[in-house]
C-alpha atoms as a PDB file:
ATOM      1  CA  UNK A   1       0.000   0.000   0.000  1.00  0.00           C
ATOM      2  CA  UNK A   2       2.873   2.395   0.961  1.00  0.00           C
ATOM      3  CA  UNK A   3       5.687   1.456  -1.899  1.00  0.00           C
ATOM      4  CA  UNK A   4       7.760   0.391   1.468  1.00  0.00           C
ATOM      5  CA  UNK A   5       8.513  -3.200   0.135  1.00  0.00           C
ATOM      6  CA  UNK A   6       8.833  -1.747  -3.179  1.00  0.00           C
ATOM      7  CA  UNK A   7      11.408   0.122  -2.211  1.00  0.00           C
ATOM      8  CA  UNK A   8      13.647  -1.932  -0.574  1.00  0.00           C
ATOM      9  CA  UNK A   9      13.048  -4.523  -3.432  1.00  0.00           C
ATOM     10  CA  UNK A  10      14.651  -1.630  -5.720  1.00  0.00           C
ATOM     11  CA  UNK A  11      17.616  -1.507  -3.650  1.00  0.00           C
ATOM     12  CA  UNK A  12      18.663  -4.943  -4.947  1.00  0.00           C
ATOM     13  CA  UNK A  13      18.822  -3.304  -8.728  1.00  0.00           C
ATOM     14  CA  UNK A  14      17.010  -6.400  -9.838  1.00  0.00           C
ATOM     15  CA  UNK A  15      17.084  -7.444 -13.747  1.00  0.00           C
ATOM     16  CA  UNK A  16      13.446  -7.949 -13.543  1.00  0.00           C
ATOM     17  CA  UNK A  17      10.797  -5.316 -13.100  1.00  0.00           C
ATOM     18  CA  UNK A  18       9.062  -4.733  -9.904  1.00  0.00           C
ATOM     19  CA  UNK A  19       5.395  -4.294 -10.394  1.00  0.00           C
ATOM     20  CA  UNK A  20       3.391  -1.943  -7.530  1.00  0.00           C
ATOM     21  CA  UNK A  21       0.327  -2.235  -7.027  1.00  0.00           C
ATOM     22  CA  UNK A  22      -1.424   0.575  -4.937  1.00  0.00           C
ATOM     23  CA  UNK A  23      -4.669   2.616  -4.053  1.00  0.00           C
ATOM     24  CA  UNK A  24      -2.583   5.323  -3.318  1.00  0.00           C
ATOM     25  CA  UNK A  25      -2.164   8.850  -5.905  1.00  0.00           C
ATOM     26  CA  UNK A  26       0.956   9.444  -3.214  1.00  0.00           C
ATOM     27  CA  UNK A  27       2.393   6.385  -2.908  1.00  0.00           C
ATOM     28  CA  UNK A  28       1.901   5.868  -6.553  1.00  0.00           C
ATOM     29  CA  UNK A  29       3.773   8.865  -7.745  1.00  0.00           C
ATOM     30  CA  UNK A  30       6.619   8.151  -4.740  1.00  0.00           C
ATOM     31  CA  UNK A  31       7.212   4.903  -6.470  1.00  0.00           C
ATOM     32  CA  UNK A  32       7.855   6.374  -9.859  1.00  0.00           C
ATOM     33  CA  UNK A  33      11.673   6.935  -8.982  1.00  0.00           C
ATOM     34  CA  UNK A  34      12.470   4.050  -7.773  1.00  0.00           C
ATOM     35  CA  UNK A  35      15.134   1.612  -9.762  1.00  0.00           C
ATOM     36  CA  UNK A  36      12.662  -0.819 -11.779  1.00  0.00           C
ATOM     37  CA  UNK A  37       9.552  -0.695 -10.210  1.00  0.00           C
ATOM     38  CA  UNK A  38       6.369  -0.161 -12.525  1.00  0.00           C
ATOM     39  CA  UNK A  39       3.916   1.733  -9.923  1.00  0.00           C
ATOM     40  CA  UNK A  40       0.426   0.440 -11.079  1.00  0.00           C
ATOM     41  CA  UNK A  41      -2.958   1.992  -9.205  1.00  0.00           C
ATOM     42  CA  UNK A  42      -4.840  -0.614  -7.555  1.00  0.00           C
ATOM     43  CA  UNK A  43      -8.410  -0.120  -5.459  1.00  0.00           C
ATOM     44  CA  UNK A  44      -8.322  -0.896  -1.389  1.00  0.00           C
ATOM     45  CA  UNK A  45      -9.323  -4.450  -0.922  1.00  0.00           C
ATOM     46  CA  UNK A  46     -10.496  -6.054   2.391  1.00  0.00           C
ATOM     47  CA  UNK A  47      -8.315  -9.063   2.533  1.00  0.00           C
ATOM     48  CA  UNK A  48      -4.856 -10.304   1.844  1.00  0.00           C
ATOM     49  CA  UNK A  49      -6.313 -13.068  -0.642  1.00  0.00           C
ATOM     50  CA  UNK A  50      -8.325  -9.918  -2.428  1.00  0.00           C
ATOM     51  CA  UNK A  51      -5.213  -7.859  -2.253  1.00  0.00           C
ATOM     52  CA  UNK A  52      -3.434 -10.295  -4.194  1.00  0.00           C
ATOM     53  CA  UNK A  53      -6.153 -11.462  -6.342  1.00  0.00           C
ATOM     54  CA  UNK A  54      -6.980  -8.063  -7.389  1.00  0.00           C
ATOM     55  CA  UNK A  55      -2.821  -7.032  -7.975  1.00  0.00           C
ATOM     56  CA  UNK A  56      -2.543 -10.365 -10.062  1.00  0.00           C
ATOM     57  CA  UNK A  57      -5.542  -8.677 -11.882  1.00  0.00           C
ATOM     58  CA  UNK A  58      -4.391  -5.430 -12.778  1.00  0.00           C
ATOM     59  CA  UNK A  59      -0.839  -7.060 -14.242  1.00  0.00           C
ATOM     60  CA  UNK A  60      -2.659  -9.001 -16.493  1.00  0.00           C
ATOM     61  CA  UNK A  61      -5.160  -6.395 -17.648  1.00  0.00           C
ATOM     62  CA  UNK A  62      -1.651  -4.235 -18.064  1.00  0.00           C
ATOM     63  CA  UNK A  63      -0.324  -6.503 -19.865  1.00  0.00           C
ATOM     64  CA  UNK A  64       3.213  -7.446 -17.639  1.00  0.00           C
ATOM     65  CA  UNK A  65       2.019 -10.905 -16.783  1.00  0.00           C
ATOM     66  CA  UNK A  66       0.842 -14.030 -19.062  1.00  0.00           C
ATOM     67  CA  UNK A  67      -0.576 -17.061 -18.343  1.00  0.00           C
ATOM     68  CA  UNK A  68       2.514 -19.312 -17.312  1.00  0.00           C
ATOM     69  CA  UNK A  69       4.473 -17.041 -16.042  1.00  0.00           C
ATOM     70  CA  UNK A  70       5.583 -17.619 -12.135  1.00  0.00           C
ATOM     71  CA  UNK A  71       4.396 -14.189 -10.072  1.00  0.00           C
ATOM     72  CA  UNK A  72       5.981 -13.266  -6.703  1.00  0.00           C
ATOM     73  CA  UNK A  73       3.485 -11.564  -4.765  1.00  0.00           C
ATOM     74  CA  UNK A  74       4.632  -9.802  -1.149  1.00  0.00           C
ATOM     75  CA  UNK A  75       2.782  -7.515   1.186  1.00  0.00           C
ATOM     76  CA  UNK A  76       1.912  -6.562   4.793  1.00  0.00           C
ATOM     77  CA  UNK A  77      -0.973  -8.088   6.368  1.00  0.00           C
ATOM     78  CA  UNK A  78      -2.124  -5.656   8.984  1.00  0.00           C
ATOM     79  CA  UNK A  79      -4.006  -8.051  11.205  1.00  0.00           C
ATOM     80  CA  UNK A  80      -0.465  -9.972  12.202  1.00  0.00           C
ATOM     81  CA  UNK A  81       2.252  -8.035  12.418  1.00  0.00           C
ATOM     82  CA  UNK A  82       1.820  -4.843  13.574  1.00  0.00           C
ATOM     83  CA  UNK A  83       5.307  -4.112  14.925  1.00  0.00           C
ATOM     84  CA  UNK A  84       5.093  -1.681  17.953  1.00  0.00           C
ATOM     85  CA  UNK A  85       6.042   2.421  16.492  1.00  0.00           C
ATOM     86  CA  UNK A  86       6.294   0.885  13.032  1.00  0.00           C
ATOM     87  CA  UNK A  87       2.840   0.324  11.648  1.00  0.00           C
ATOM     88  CA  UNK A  88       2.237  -3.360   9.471  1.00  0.00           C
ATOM     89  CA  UNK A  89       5.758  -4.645   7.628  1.00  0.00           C
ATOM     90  CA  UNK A  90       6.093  -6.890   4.214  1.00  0.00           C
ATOM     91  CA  UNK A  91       5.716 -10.345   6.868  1.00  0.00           C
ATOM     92  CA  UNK A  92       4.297 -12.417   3.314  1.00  0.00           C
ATOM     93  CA  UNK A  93       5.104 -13.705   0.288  1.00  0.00           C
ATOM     94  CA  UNK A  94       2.880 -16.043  -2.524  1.00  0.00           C
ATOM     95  CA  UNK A  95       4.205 -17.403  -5.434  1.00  0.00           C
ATOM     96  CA  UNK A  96       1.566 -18.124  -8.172  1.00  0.00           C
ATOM     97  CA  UNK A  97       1.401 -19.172 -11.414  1.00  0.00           C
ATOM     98  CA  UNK A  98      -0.420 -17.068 -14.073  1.00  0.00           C
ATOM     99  CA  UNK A  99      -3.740 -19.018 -15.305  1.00  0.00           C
END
């Protein structure tokens, strides 16, 4: 949601792109100058399963993703890990195969 994990993903300078998904204008536009990630506007979802359901969707509508390709999904899931004075850190990660 924040581009936190996105940013720290840039750090690595990886060879493939790093696709964000977010609800956020500001976290959107923050995102844009980071090394190889593709900041993508997403809608709020309720759950981690819709979070990543609905960021697997907007990839493929883009047009970044087809069906085969392995996806690495990561995110914060608020409800177990809030760390105390931090606020919810990257504590997941899904890999999934595009259908």
């Amino acid at each position: 949601m924040s581009g936190q994990t996105a940013r720290l993903m840039s750090n690595f300078r990886p060879k493939i792109p790093v696709y964000a998904v977010t609800p956020n204008d500001w976290a959107q536009r923050k995102m844009q100058i980071y090394w190889g990630v593709v900041p993508l506007k997403g809608y709020t979802e309720d759950t981690t399963e819709h979070i990543i359901s609905h960021a697997m969707y907007v990839v493929r509508r883009e047009g970044y993703v087809e069906s085969g390709d392995l996806v690495v999904f990561t995110a914060g899931d608020p409800a177990t890990n809030i760390v105390k004075g931090k606020g919810a850190m990257t504590n997941m990660m899904h890999v999934i195969q595009a259908k």
